[in-house]
C-alpha atoms as a PDB file:
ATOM      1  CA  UNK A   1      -7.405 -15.489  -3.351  1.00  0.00           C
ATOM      2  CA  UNK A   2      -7.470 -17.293  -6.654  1.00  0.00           C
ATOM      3  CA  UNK A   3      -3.754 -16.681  -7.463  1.00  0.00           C
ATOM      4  CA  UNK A   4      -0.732 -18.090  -5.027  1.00  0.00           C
ATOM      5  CA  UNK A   5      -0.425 -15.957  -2.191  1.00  0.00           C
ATOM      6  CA  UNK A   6       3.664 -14.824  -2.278  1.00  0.00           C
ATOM      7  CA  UNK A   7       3.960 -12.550   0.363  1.00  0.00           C
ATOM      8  CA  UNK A   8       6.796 -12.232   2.569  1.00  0.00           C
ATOM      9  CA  UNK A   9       6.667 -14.222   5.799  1.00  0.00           C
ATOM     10  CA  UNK A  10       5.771 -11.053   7.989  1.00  0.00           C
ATOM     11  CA  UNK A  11       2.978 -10.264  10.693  1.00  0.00           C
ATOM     12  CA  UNK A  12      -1.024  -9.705   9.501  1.00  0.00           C
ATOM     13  CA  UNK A  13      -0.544  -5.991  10.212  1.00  0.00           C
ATOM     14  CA  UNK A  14       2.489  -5.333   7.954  1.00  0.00           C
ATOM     15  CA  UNK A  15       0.858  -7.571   5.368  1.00  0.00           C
ATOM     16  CA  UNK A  16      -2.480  -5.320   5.318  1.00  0.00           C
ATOM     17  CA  UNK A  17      -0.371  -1.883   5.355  1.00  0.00           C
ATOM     18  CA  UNK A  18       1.696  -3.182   2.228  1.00  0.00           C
ATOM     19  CA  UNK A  19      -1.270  -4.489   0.355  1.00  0.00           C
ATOM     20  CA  UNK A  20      -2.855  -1.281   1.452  1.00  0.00           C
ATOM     21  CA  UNK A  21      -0.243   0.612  -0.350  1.00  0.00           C
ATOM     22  CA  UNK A  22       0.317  -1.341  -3.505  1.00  0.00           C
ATOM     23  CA  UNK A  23      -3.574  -0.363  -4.088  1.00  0.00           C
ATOM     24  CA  UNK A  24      -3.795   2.860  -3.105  1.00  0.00           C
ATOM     25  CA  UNK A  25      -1.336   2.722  -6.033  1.00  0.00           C
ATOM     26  CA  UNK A  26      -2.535   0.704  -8.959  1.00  0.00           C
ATOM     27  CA  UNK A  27      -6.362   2.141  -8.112  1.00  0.00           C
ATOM     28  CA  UNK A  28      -5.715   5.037  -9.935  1.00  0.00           C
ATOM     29  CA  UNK A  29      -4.481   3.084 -13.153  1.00  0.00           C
ATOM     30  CA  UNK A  30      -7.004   0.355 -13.262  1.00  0.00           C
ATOM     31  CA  UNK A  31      -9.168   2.584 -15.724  1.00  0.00           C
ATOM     32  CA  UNK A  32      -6.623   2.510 -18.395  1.00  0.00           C
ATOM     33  CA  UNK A  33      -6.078  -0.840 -18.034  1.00  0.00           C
ATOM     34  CA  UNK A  34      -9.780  -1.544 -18.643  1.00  0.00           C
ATOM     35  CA  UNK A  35      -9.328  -0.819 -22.779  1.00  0.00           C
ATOM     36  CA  UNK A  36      -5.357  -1.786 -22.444  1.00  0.00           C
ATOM     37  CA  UNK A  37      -4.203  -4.886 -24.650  1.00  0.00           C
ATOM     38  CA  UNK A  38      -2.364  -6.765 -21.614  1.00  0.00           C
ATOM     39  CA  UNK A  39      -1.767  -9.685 -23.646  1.00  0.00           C
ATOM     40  CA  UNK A  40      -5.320 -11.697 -23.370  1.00  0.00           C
ATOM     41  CA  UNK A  41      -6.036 -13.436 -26.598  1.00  0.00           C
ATOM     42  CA  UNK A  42      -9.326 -12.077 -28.354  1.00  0.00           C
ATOM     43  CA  UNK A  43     -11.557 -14.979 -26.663  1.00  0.00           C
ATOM     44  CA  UNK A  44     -10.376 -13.871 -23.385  1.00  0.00           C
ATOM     45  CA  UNK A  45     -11.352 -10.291 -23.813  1.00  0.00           C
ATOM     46  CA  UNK A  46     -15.407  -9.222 -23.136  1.00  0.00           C
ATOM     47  CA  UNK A  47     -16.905  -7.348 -25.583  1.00  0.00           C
ATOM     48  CA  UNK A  48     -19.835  -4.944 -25.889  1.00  0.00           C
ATOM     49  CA  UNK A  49     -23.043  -6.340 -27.150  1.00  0.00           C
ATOM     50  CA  UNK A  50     -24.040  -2.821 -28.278  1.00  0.00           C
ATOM     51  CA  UNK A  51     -21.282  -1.859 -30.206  1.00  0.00           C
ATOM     52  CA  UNK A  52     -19.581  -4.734 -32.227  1.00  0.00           C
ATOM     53  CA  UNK A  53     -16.297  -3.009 -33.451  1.00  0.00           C
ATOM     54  CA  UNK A  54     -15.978  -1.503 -29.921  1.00  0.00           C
ATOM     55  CA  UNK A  55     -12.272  -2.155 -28.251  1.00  0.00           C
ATOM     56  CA  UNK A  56     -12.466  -4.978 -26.104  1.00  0.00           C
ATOM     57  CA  UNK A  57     -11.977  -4.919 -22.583  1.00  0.00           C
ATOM     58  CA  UNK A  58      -9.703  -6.377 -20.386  1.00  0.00           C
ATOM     59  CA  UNK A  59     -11.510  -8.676 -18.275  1.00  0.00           C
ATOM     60  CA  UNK A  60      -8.849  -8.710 -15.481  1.00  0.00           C
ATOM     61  CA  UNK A  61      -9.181  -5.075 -15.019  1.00  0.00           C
ATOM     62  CA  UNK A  62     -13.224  -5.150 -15.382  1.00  0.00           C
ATOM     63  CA  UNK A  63     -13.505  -7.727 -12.739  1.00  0.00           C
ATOM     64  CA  UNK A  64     -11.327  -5.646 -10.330  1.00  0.00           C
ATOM     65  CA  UNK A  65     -12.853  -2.243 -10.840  1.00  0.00           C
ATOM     66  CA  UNK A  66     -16.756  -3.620 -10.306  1.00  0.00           C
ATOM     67  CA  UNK A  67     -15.426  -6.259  -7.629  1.00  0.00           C
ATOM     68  CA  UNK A  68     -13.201  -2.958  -5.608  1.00  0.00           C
ATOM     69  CA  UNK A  69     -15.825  -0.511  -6.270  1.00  0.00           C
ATOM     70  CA  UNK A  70     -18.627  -2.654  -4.476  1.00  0.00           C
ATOM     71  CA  UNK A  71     -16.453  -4.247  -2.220  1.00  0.00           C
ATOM     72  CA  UNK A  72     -14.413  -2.098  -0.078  1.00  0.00           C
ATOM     73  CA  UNK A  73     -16.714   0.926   0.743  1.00  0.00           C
ATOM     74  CA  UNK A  74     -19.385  -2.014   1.839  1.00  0.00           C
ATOM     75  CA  UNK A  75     -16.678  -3.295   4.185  1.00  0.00           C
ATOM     76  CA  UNK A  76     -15.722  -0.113   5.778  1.00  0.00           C
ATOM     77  CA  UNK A  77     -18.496   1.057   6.367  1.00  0.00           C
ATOM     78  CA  UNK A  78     -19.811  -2.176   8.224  1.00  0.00           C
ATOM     79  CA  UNK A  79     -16.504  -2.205  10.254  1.00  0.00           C
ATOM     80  CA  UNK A  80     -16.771   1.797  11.393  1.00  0.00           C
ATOM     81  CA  UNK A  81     -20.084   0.186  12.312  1.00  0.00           C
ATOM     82  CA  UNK A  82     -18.815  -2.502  14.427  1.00  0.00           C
ATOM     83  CA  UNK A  83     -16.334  -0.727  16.140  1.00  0.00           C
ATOM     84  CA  UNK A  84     -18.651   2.078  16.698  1.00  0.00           C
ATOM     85  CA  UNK A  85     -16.627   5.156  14.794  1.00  0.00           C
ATOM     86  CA  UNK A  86     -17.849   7.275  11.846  1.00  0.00           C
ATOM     87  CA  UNK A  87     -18.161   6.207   8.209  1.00  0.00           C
ATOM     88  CA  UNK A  88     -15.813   8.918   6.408  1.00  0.00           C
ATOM     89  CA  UNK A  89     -15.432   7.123   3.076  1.00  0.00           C
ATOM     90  CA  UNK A  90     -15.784   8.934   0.149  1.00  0.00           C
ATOM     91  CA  UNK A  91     -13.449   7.539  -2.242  1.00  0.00           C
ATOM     92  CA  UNK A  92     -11.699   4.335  -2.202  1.00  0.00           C
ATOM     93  CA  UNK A  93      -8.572   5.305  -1.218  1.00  0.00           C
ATOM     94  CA  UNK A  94      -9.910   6.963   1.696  1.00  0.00           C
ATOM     95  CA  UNK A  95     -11.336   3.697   2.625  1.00  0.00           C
ATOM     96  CA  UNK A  96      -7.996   1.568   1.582  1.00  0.00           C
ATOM     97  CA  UNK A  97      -5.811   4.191   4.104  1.00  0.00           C
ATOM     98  CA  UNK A  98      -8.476   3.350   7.001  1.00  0.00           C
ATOM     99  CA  UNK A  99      -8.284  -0.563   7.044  1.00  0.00           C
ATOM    100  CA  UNK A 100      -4.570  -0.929   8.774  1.00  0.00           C
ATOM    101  CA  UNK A 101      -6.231   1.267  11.752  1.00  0.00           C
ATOM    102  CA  UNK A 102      -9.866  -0.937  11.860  1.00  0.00           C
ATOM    103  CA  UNK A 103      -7.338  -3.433  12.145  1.00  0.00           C
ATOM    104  CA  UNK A 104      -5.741  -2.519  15.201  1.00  0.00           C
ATOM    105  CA  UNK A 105      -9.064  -1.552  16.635  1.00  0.00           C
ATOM    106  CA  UNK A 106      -9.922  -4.838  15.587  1.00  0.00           C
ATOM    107  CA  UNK A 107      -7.259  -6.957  17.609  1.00  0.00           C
ATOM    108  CA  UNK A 108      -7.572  -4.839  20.405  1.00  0.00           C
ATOM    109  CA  UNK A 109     -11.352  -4.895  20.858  1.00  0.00           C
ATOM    110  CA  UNK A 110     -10.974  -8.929  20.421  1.00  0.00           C
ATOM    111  CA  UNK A 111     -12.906  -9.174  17.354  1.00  0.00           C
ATOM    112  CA  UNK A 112     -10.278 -11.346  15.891  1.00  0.00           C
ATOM    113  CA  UNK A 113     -12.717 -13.292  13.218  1.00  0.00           C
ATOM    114  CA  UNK A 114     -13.556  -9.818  11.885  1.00  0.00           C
ATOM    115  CA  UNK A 115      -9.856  -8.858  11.823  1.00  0.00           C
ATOM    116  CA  UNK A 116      -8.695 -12.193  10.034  1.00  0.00           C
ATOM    117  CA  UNK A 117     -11.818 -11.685   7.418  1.00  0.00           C
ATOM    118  CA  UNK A 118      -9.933  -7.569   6.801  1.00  0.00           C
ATOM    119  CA  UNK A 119      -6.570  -9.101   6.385  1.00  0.00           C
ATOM    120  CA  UNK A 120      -8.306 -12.079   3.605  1.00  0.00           C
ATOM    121  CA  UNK A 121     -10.020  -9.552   2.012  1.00  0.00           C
ATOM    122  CA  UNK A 122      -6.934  -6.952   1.661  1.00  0.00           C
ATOM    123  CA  UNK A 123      -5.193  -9.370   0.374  1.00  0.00           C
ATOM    124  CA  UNK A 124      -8.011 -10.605  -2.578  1.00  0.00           C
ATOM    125  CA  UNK A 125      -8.501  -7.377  -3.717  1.00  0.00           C
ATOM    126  CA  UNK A 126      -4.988  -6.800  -3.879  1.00  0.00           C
ATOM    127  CA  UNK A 127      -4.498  -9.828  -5.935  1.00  0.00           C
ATOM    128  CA  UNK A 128      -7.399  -8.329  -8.071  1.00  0.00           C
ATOM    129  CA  UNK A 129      -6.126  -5.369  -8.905  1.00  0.00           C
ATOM    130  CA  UNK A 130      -2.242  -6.944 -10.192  1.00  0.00           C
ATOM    131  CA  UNK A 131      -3.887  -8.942 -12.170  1.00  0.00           C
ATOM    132  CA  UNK A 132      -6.333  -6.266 -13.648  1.00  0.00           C
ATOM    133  CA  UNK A 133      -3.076  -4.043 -14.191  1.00  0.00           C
ATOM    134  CA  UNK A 134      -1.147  -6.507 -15.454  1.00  0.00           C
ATOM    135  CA  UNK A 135       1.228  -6.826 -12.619  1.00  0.00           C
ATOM    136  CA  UNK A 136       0.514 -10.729 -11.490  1.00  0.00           C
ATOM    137  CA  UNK A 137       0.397 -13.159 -14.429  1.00  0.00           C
ATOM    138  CA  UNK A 138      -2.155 -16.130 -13.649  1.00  0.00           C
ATOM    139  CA  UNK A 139      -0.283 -19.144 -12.420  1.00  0.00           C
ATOM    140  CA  UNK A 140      -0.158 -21.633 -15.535  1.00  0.00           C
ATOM    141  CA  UNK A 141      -2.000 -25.205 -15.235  1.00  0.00           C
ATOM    142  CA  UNK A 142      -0.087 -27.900 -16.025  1.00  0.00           C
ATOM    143  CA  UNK A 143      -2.015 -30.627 -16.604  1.00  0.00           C
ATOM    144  CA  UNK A 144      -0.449 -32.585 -14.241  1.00  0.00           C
ATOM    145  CA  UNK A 145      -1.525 -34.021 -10.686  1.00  0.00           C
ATOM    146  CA  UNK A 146      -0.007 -33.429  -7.318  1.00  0.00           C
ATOM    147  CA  UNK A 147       2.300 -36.769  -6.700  1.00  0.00           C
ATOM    148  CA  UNK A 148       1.651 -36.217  -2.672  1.00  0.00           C
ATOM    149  CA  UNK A 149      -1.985 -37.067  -2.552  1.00  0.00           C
ATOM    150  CA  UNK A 150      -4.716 -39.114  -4.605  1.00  0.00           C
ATOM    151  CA  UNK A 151      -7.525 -37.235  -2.746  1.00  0.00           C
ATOM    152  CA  UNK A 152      -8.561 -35.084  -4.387  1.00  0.00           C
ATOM    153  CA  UNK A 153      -6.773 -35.390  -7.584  1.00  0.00           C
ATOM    154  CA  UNK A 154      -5.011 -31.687  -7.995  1.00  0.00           C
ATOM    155  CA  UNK A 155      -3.490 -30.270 -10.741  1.00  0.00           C
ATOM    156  CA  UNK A 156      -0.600 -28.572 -10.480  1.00  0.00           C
ATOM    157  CA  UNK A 157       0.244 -25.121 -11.820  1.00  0.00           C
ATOM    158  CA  UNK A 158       3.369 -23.037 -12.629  1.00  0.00           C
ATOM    159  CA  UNK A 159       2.993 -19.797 -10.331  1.00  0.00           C
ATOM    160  CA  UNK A 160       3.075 -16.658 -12.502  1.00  0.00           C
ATOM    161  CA  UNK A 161       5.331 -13.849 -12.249  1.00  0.00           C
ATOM    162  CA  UNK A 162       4.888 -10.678 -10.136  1.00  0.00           C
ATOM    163  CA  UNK A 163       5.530  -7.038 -10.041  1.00  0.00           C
ATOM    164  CA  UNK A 164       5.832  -4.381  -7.414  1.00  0.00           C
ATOM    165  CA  UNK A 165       5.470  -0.671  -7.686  1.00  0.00           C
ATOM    166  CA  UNK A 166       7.273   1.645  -5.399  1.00  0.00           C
ATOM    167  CA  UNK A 167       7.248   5.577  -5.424  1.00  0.00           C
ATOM    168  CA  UNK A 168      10.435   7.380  -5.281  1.00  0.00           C
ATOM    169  CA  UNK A 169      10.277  10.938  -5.363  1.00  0.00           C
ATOM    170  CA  UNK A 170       6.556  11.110  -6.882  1.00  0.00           C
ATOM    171  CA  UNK A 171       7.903   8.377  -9.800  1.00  0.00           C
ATOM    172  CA  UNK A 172       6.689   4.955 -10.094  1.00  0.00           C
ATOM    173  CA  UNK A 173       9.119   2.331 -10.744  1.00  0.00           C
ATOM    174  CA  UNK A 174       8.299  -1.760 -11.378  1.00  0.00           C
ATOM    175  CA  UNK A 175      10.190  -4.449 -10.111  1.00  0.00           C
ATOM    176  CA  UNK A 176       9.283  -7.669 -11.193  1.00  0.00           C
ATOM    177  CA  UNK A 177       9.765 -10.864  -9.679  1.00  0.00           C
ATOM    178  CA  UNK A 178      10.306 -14.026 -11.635  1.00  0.00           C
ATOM    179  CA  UNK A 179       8.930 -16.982  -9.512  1.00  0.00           C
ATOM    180  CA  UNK A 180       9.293 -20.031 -11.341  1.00  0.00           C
ATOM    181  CA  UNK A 181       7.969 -22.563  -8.807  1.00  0.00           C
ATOM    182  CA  UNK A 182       5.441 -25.299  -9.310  1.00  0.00           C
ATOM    183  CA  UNK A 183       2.389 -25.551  -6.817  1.00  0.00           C
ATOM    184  CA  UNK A 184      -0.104 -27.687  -5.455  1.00  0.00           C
ATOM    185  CA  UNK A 185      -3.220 -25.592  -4.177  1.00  0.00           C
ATOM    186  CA  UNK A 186      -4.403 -28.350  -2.227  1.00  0.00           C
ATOM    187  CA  UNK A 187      -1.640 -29.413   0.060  1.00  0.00           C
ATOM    188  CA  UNK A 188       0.777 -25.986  -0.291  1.00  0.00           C
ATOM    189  CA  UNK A 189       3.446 -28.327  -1.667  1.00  0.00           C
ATOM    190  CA  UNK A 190       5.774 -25.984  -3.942  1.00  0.00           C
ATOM    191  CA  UNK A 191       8.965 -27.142  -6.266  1.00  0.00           C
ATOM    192  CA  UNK A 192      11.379 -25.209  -6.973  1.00  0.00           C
ATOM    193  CA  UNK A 193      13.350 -24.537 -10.815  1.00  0.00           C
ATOM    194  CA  UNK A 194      16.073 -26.472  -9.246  1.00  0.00           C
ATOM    195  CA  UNK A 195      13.708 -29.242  -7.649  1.00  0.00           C
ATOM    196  CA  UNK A 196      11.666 -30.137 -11.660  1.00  0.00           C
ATOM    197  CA  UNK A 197      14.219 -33.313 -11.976  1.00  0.00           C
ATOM    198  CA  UNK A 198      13.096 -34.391  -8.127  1.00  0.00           C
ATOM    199  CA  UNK A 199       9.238 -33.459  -9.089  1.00  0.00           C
ATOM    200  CA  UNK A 200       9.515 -35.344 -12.834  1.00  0.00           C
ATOM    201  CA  UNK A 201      10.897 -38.299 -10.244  1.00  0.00           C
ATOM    202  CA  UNK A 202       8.538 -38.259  -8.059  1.00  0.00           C
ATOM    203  CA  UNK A 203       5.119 -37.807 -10.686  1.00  0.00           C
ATOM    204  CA  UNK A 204       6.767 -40.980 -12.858  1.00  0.00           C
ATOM    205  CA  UNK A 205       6.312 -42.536  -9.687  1.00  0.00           C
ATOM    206  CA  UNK A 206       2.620 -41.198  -8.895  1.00  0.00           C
ATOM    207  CA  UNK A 207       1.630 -42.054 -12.345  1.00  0.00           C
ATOM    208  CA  UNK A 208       3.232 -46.057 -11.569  1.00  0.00           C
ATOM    209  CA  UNK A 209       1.937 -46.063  -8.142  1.00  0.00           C
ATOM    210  CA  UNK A 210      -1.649 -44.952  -9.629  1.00  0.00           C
ATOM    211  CA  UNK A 211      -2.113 -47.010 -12.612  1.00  0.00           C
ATOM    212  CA  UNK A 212      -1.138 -50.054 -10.249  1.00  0.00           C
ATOM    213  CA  UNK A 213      -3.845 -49.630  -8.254  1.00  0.00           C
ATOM    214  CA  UNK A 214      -6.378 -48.710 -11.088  1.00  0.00           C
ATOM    215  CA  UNK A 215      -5.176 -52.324 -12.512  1.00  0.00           C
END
């Protein structure tokens, strides 16, 4: 997915269904974060060949909007093709609601490489959109390598904080999260803000251990 997945430890089903519902959610405000200033610095922001002094654009939210727009009608439609029911997707929400149920159809029809693909996908352009809307910061490189393995050679990052939207009562209300862990992509190994004395420990030691064998 690009971005630490931080999901809850629950089942594949409940996973797609809550992803499902975050985006049925943000879709609808990815357009205004397009031209929004979401904190990029002015490198980081695309602009318009054609028009110079034109706002620039958010690239997060660009790169979600094309990527969602081409993305999920493609994949519903070839799934209502492989379990042999009718393509009814007009918008994208319409085809967002539809995926928990190819899912189940999925499973039960033993297509389970199909169903695991859904579920990866669900979850990528769920991480996509937060981060288009501002709602998932990018996790932080720190310039630093993993002190649990030598191959490959993987830097760690600080995981970024998160937000979640819920509706009560036809509001929207944000609730962020403030991780605060370090991460290794390769291995999965995480540190905690309480563990950074054990993880300073333990890279001293990578960084002995390393130049020792360089020498």
């Amino acid at each position: 997915m690009g971005e630490h997945d931080r999901w809850t430890a629950n089942t594949a089903r409940e996973r797609i269904t809550d992803a499902v519902d975050e985006l049925v959610l943000i879709w609808p405000h990815l357009t205004d974060a397009l031209t929004a200033d979401t904190g990029h610095t002015q490198d980081e922001k695309v602009h318009t060949s054609e028009n110079p002094g034109h706002t620039p654009v958010n690239p997060d939210a660009f790169r979600a909007i094309t990527t969602l727009s081409r993305e999920i009608p493609a994949t519903h439609r070839r799934l209502c093709t492989l379990i042999g029911e009718p393509y009814s997707g007009t918008r994208i929400e319409t085809s967002l609601r539809q995926f928990p149920h190819i899912y189940d159809r999925l499973i039960s029809t033993n297509a389970l490489a199909a169903a695991r693909r859904l579920a990866a996908a669900v979850g990528r352009w769920r991480c996509l959109a937060k981060l288009g809307t501002g709602l998932l910061q990018h996790d932080r490189p720190l310039r630093r390598y993993c002190p649990r393995h030598d191959q490959p050679f993987t830097e760690l990052v600080a995981l970024g904080d998160e937000a979640w939207l819920r509706q009560v009562g036809g509001e929207l209300y944000i609730d962020w999260t403030h991780d605060g862990r370090v991460w290794c992509r390769h291995c999965g190994s995480t540190w905690t803000p309480r563990e950074l004395l054990w993880l300073g420990r333990l890279l001293r030691d990578a960084d002995r251990r390393r130049t020792q064998g360089a020498a």
